[in-house]
Protein backbone atom coordinates (compact mmCIF):
# COMPACT_ATOMS: atom_id res chain seq x y z
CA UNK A 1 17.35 -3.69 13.98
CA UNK A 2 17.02 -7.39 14.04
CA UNK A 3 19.79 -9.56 12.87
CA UNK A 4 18.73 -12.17 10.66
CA UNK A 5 21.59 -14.26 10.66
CA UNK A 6 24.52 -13.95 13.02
CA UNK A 7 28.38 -14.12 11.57
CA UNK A 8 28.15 -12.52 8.41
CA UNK A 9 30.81 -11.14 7.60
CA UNK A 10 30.47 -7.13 6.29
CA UNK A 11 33.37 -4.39 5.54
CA UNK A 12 32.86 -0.76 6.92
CA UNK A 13 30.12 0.59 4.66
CA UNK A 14 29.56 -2.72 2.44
CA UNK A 15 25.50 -2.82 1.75
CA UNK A 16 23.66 -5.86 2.80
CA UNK A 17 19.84 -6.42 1.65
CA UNK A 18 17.66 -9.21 2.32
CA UNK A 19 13.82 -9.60 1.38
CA UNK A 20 11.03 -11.41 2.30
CA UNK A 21 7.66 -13.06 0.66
CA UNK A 22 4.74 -14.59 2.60
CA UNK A 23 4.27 -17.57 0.10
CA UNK A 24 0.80 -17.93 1.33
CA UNK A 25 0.29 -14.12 0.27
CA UNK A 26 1.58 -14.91 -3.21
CA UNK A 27 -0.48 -17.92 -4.07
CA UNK A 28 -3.69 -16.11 -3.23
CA UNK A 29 -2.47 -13.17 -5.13
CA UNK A 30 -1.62 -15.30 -7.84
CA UNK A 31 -4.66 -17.32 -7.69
CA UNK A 32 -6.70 -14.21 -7.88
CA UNK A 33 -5.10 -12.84 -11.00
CA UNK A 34 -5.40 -15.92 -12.86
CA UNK A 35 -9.29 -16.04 -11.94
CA UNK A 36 -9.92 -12.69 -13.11
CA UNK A 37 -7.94 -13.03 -16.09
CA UNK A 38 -10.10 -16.42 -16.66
CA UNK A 39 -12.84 -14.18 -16.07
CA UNK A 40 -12.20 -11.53 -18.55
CA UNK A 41 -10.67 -14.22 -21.48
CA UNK A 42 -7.39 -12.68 -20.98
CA UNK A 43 -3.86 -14.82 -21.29
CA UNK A 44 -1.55 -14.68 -18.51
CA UNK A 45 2.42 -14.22 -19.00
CA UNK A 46 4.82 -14.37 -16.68
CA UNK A 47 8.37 -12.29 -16.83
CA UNK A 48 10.87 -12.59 -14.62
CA UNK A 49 14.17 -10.45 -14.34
CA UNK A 50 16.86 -12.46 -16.40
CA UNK A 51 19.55 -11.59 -13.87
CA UNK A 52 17.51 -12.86 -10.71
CA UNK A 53 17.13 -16.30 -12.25
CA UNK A 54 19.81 -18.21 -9.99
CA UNK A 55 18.31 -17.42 -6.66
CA UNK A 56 14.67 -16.05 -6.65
CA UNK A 57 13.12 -16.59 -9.60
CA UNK A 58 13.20 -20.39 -9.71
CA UNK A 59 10.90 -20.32 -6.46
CA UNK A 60 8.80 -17.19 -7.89
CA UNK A 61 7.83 -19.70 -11.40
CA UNK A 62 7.78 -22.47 -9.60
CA UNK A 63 4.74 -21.24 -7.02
CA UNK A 64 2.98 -19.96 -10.03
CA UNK A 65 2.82 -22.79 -11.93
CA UNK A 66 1.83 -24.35 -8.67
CA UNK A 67 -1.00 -22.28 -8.92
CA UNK A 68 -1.77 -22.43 -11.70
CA UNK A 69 -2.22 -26.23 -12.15
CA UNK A 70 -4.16 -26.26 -8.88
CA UNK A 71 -6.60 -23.57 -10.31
CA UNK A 72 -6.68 -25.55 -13.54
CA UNK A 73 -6.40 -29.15 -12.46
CA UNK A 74 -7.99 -29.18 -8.56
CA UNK A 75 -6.14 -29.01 -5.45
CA UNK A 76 -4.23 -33.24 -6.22
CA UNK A 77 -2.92 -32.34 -9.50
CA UNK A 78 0.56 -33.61 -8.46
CA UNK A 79 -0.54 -36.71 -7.35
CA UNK A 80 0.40 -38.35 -10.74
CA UNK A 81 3.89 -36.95 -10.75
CA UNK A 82 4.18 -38.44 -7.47
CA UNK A 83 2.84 -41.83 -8.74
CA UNK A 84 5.40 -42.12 -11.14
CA UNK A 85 8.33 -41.15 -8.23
CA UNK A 86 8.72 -37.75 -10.25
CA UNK A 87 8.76 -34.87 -7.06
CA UNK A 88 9.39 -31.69 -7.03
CA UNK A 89 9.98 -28.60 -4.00
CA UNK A 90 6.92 -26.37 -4.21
């Protein structure tokens, strides 16, 4: 067992879950779906769990559009938010 983050507080048989995601392991697997869908003319749509939207799924759109622009676009398609002082936490 590793403890991920000392001084939580738990009561005797309360359930505690915690996940992880290599971003670096999504963007390629994103990046590779949206080729091959390129490849064989298909759209793409994305659908997240409505109830996960507060926590996870913010990050989970937000690396896909990511992707997806920098498929798209090239690798400095935020440069012209950033021009403009527009950022964003990608």
């Amino acid at each position: 067992m590793q403890v991920l983050k000392a001084g939580v507080a738990v009561e005797a048989g309360e359930v505690v879950d915690a996940a992880c995601l290599s971003v670096s392991a999504l963007d390629a697997y994103v990046e590779a779906e949206l080729a091959s869908a390129a490849a064989e003319g298909l759209m793409v749509s994305l659908h997240l769990k409505a109830t996960m939207m507060k926590v996870s799924d913010p990050v989970l759109f937000g690396r896909v559009v990511s992707v997806f622009f920098k498929v798209r676009a090239g690798p400095g398609w935020g440069q012209g938010f950033r021009v403009k002082g527009l950022g964003f936490r990608i």
